[in-house]
PDB file of N, CA and C in Angstrom:
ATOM      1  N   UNK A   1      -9.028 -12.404   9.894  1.00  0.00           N
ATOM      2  CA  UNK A   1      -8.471 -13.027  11.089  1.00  0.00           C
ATOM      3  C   UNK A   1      -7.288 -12.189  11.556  1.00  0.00           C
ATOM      4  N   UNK A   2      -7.300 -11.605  12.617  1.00  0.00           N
ATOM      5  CA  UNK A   2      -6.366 -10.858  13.051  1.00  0.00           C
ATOM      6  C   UNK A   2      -5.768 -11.266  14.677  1.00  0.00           C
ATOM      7  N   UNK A   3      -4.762 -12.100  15.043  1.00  0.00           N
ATOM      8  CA  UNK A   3      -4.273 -12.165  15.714  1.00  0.00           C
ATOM      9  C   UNK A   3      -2.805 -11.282  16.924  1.00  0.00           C
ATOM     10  N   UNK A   4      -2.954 -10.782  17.776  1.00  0.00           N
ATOM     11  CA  UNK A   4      -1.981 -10.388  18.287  1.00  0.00           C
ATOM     12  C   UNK A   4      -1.188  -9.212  16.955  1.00  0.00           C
ATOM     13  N   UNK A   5      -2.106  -8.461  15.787  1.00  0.00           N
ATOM     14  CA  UNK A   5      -1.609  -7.586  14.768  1.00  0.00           C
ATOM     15  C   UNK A   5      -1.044  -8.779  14.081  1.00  0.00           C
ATOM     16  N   UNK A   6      -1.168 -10.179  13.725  1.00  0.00           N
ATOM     17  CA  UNK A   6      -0.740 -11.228  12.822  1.00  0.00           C
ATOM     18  C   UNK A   6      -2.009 -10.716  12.041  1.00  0.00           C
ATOM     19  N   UNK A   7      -1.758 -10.879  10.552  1.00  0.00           N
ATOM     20  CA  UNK A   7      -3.072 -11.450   9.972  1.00  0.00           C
ATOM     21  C   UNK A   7      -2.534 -12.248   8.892  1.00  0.00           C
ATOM     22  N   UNK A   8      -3.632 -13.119   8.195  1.00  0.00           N
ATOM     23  CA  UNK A   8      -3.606 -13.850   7.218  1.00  0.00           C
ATOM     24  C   UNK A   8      -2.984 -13.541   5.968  1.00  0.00           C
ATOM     25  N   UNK A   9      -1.130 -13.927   5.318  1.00  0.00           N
ATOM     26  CA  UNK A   9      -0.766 -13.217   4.354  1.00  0.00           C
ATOM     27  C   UNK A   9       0.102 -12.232   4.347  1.00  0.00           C
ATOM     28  N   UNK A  10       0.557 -11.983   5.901  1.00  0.00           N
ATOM     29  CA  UNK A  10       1.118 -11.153   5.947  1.00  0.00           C
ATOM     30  C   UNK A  10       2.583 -11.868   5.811  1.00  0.00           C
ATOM     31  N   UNK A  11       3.516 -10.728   5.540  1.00  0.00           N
ATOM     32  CA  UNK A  11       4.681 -11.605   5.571  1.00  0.00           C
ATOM     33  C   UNK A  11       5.647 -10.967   6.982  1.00  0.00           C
ATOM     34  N   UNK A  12       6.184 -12.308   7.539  1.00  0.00           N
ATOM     35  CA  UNK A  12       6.936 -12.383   8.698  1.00  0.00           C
ATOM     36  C   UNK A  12       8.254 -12.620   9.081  1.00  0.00           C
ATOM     37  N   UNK A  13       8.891 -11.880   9.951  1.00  0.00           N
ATOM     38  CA  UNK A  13      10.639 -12.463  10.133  1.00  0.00           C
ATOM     39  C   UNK A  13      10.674 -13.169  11.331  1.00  0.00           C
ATOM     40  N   UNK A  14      11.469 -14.341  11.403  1.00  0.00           N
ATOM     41  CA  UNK A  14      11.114 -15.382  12.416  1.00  0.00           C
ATOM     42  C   UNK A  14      12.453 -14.591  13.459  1.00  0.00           C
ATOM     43  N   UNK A  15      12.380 -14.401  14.885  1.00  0.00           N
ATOM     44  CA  UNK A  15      13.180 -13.668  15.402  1.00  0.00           C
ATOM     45  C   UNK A  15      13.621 -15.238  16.135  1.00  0.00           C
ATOM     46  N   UNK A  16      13.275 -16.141  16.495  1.00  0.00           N
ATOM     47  CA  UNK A  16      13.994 -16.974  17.483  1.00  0.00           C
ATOM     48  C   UNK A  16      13.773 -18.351  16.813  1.00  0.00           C
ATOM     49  N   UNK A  17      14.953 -19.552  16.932  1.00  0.00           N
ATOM     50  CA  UNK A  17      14.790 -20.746  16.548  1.00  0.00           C
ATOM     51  C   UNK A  17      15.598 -20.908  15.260  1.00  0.00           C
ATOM     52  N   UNK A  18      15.800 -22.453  14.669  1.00  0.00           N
ATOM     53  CA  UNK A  18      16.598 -22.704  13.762  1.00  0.00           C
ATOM     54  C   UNK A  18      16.392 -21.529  12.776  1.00  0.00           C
ATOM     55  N   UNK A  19      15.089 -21.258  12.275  1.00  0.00           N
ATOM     56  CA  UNK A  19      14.301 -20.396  11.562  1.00  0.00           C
ATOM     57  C   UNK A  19      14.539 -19.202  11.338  1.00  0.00           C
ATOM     58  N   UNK A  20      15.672 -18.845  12.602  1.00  0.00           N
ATOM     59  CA  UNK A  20      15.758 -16.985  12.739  1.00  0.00           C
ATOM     60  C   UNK A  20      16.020 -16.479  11.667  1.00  0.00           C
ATOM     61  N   UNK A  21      16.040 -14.975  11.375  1.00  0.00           N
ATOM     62  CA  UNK A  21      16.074 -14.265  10.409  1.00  0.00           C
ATOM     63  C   UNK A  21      15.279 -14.667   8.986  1.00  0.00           C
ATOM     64  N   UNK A  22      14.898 -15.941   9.196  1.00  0.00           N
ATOM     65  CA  UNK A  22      14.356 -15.585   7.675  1.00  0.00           C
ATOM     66  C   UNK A  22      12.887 -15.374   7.209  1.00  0.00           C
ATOM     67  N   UNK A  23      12.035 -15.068   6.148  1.00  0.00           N
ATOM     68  CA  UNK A  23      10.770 -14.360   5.873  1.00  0.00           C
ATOM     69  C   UNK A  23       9.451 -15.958   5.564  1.00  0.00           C
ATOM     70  N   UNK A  24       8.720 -15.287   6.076  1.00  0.00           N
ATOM     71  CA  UNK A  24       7.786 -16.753   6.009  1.00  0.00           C
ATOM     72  C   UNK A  24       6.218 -15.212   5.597  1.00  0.00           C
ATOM     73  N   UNK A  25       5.400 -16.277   5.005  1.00  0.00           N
ATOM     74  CA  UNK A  25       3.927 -15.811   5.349  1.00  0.00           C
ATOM     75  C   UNK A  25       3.192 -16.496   6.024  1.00  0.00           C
ATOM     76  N   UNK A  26       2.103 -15.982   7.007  1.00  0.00           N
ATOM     77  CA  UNK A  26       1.060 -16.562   7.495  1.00  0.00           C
ATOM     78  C   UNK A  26      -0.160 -17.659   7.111  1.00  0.00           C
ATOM     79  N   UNK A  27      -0.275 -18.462   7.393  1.00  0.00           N
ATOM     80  CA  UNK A  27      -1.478 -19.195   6.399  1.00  0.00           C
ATOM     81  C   UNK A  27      -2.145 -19.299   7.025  1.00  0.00           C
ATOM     82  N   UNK A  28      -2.399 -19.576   8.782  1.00  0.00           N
ATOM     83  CA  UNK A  28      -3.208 -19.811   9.732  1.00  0.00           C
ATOM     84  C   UNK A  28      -2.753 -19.191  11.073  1.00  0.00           C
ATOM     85  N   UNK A  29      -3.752 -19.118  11.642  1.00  0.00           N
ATOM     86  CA  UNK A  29      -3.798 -18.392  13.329  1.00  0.00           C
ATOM     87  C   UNK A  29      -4.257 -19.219  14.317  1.00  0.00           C
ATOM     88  N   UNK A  30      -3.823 -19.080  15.828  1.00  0.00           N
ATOM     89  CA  UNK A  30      -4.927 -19.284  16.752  1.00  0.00           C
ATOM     90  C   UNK A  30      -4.289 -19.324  17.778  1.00  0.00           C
ATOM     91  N   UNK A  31      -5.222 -18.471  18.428  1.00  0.00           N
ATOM     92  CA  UNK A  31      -4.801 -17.381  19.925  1.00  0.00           C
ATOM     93  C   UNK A  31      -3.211 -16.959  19.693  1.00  0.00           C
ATOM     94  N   UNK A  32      -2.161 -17.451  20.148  1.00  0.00           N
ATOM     95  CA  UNK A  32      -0.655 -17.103  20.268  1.00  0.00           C
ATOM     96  C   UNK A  32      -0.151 -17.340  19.811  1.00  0.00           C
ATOM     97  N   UNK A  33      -0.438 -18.300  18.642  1.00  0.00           N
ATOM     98  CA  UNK A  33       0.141 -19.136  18.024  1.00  0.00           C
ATOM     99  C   UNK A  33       0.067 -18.516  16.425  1.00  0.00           C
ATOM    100  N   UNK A  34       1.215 -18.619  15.463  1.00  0.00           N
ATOM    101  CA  UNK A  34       0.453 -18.188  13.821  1.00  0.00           C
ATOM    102  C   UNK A  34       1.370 -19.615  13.394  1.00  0.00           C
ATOM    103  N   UNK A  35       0.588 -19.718  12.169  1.00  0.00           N
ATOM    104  CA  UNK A  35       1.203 -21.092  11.243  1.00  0.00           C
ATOM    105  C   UNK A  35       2.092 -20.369  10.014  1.00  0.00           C
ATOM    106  N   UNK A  36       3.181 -20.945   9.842  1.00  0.00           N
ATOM    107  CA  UNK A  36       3.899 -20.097   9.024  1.00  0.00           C
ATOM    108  C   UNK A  36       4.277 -21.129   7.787  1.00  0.00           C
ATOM    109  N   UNK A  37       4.625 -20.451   6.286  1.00  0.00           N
ATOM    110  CA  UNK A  37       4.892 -21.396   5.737  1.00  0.00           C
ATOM    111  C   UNK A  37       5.971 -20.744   4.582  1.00  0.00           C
ATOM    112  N   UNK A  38       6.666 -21.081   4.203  1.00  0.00           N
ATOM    113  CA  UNK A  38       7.857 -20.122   2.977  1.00  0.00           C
ATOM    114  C   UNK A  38       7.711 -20.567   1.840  1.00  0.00           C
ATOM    115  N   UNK A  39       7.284 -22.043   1.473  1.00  0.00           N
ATOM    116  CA  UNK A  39       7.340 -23.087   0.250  1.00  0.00           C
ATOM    117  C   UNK A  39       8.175 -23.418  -0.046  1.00  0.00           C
ATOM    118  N   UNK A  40       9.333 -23.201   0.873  1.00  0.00           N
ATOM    119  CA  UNK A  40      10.783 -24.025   0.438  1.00  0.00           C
ATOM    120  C   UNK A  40      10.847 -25.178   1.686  1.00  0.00           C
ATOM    121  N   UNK A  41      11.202 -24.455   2.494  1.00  0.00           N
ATOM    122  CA  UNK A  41      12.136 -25.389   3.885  1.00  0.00           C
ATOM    123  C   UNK A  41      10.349 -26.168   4.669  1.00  0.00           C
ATOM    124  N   UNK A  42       9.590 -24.864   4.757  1.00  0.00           N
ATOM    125  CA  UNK A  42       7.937 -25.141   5.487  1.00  0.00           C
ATOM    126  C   UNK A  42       7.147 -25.231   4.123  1.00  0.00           C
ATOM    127  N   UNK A  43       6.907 -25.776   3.855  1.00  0.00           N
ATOM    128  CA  UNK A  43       5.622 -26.222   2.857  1.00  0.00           C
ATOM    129  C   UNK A  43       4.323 -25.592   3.465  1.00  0.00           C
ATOM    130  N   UNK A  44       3.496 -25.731   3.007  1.00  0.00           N
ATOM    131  CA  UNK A  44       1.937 -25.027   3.045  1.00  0.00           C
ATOM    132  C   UNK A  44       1.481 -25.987   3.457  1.00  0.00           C
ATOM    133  N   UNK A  45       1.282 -27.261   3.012  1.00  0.00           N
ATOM    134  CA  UNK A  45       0.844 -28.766   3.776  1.00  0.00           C
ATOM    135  C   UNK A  45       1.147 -28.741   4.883  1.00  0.00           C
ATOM    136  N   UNK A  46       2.339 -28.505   5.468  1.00  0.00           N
ATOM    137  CA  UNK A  46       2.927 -28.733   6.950  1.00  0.00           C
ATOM    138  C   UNK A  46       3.470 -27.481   7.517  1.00  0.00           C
ATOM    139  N   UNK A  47       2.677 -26.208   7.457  1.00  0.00           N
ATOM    140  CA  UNK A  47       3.430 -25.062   8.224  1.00  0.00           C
ATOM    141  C   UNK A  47       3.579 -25.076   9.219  1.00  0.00           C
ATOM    142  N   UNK A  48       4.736 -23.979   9.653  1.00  0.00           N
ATOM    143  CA  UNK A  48       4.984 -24.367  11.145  1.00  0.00           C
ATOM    144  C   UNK A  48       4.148 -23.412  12.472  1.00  0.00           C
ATOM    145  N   UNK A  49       3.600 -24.224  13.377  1.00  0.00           N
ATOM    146  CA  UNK A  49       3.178 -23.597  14.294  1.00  0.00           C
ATOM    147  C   UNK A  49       4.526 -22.856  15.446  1.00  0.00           C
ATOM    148  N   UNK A  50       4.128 -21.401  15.271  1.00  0.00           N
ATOM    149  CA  UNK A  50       4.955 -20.608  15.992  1.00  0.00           C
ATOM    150  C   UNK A  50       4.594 -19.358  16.830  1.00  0.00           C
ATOM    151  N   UNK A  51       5.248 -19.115  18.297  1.00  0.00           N
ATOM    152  CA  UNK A  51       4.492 -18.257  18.916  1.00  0.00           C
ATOM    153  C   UNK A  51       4.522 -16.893  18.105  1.00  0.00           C
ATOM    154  N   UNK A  52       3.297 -15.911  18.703  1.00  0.00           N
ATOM    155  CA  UNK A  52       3.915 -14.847  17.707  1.00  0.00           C
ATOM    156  C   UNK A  52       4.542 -13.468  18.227  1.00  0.00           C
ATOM    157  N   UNK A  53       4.717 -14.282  19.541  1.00  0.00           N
ATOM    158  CA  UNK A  53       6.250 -13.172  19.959  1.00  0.00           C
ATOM    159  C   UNK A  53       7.421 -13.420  19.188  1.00  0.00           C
ATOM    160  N   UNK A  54       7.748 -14.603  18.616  1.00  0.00           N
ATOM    161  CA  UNK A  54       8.880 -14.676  18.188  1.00  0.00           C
ATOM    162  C   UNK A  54       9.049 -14.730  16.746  1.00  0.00           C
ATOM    163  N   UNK A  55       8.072 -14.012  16.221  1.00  0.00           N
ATOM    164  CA  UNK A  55       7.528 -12.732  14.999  1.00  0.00           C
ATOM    165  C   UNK A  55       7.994 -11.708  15.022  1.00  0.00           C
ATOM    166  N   UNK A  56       8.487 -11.107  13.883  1.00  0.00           N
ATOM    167  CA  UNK A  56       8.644  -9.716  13.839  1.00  0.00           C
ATOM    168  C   UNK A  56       7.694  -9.095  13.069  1.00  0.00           C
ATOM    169  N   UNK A  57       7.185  -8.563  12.509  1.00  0.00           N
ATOM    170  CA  UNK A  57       5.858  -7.709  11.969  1.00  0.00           C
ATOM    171  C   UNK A  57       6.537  -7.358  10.637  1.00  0.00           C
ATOM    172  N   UNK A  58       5.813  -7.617   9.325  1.00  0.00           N
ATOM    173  CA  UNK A  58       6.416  -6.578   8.552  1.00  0.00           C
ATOM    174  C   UNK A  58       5.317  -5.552   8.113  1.00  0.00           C
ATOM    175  N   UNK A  59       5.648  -4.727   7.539  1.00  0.00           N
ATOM    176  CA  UNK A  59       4.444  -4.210   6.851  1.00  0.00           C
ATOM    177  C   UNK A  59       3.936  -4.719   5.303  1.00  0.00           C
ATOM    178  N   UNK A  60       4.193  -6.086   4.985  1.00  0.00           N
ATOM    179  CA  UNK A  60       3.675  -6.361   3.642  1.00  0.00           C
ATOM    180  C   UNK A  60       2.831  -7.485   3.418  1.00  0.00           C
ATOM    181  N   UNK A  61       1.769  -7.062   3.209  1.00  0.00           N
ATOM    182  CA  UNK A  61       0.727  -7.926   3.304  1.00  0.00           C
ATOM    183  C   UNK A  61       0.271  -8.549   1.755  1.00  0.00           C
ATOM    184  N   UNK A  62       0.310  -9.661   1.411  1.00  0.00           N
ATOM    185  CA  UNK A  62       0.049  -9.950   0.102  1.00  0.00           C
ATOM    186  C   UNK A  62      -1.322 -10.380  -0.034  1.00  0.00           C
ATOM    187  N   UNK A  63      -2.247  -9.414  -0.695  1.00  0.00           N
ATOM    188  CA  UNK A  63      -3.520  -9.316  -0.944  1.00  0.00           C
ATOM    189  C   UNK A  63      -3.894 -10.828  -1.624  1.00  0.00           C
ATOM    190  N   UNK A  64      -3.141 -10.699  -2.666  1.00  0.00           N
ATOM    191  CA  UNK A  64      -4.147 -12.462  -3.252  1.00  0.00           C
ATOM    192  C   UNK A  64      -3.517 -13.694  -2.396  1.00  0.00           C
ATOM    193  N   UNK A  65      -2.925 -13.997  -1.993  1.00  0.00           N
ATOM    194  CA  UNK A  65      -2.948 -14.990  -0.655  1.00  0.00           C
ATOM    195  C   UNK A  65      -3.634 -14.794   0.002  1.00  0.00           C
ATOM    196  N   UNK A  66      -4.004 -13.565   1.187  1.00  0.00           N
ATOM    197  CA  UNK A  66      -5.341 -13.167   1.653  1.00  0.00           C
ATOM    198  C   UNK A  66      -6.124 -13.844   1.639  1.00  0.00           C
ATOM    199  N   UNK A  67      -6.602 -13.502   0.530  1.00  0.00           N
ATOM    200  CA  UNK A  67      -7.732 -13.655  -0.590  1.00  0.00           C
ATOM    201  C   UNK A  67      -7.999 -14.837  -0.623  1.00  0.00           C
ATOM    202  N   UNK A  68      -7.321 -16.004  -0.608  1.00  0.00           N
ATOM    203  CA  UNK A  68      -7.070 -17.428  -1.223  1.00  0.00           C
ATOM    204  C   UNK A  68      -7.232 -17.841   0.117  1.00  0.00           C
ATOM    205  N   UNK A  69      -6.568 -17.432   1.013  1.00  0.00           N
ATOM    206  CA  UNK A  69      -6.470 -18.512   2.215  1.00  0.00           C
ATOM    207  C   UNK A  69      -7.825 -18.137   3.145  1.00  0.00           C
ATOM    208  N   UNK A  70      -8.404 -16.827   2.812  1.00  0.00           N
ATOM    209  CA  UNK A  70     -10.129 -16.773   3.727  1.00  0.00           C
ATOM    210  C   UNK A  70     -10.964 -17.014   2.719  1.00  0.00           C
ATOM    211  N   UNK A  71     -10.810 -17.161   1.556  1.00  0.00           N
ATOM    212  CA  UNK A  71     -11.938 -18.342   0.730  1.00  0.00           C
ATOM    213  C   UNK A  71     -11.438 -19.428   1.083  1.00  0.00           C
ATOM    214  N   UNK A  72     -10.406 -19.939   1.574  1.00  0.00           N
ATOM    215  CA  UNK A  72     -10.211 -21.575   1.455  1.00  0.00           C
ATOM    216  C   UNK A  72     -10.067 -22.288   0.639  1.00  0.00           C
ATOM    217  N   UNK A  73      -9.623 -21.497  -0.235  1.00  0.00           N
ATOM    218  CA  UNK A  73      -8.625 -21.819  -1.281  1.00  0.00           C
ATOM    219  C   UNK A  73      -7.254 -22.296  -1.395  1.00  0.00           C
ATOM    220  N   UNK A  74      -7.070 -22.891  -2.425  1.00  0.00           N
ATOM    221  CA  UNK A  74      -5.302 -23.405  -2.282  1.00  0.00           C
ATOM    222  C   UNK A  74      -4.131 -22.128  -2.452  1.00  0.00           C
ATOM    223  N   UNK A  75      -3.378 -22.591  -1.727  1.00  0.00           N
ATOM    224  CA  UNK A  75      -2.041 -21.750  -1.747  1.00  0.00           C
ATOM    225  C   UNK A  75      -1.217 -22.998  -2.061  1.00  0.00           C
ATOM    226  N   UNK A  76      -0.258 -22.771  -3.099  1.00  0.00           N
ATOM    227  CA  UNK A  76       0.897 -23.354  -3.637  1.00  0.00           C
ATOM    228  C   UNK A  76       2.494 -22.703  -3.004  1.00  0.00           C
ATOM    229  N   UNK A  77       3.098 -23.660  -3.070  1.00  0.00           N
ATOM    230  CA  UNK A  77       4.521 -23.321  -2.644  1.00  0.00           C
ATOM    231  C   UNK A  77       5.243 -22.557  -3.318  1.00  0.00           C
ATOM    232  N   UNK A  78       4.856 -22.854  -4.513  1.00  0.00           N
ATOM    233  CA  UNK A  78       4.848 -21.706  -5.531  1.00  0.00           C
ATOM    234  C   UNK A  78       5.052 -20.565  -5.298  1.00  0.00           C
ATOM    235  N   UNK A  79       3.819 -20.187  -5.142  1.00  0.00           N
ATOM    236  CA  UNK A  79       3.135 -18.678  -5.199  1.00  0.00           C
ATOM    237  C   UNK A  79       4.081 -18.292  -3.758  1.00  0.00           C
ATOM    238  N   UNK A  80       4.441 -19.065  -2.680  1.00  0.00           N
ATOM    239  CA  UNK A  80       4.895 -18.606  -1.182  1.00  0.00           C
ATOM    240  C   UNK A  80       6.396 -17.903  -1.928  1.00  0.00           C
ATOM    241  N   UNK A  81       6.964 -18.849  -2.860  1.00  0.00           N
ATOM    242  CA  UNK A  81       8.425 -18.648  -2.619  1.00  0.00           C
ATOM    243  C   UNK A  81       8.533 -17.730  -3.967  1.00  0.00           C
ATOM    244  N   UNK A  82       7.581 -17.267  -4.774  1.00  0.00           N
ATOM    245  CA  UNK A  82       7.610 -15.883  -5.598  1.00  0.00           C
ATOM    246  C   UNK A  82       8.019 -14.759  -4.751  1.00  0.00           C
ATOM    247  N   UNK A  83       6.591 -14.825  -4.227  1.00  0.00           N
ATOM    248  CA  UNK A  83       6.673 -14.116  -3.741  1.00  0.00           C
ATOM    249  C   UNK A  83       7.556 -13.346  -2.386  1.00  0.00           C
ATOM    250  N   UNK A  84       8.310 -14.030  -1.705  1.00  0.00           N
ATOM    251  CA  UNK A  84       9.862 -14.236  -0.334  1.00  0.00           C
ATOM    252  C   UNK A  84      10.502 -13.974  -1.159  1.00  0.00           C
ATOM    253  N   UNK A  85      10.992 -14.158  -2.726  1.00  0.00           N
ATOM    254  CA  UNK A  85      11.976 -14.764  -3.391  1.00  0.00           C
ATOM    255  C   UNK A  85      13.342 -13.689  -3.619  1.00  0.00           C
ATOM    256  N   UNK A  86      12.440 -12.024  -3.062  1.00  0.00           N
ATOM    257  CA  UNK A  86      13.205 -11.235  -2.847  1.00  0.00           C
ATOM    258  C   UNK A  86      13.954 -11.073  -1.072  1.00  0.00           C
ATOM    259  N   UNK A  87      13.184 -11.368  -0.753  1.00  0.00           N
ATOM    260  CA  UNK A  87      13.068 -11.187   1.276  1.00  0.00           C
ATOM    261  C   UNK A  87      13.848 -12.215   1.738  1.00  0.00           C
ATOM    262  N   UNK A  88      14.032 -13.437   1.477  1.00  0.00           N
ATOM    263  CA  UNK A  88      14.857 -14.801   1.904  1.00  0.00           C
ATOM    264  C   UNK A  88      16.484 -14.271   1.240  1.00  0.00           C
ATOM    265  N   UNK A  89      17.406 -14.044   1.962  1.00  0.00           N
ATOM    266  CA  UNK A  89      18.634 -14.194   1.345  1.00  0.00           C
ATOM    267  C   UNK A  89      19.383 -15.859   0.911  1.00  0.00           C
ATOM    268  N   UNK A  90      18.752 -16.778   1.659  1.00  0.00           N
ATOM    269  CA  UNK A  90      19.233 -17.882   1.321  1.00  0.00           C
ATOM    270  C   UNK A  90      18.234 -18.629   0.122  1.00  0.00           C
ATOM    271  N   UNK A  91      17.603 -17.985  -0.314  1.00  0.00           N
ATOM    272  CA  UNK A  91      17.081 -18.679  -1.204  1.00  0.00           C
ATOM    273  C   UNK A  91      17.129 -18.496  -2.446  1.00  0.00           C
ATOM    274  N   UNK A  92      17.997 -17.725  -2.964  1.00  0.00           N
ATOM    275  CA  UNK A  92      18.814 -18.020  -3.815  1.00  0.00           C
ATOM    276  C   UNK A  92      19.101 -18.781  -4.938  1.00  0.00           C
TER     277      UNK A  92
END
């Protein structure tokens, strides 16, 4: 699933909104929109729908989330905030 260069897993910097500056991954798409989720503040149950102009791109894409979220598989909050756990300065 490749949206607007969004894809599934990738990890993202939120440029506008309470949200700014900090790192989320993708869990879902559609058209302009990507669903974002961190496993701290956005849970995976309730990610947030956000345009994806107000995305910044990174280049790091985490293969087994990927993986998990186009089988339709579970993603844990867990596994979101391992993996941010360097990229989030407030999370700490």
């Amino acid at each position: 699933m490749d949206t607007n260069g969004i894809k599934l897993g990738q990890v993202v910097r939120s440029r506008a909104g309470r949200d700014k500056d900090g790192y989320f991954v993708v869990v879902g798409s559609i058209e302009h929109y990507a669903y974002i989720a961190d496993g701290k503040m956005r849970k995976t149950d309730r990610p947030k729908k956000k345009k994806v102009k107000h995305l910044a791109r990174t280049g790091i894409i985490l293969q087994d989330i990927a993986e998990k979220l186009e089988n339709g598989r579970k993603v844990t909050n867990a596994e979101l905030r391992k993996h941010l756990k360097n990229l989030n300065p407030e999370s700490k």
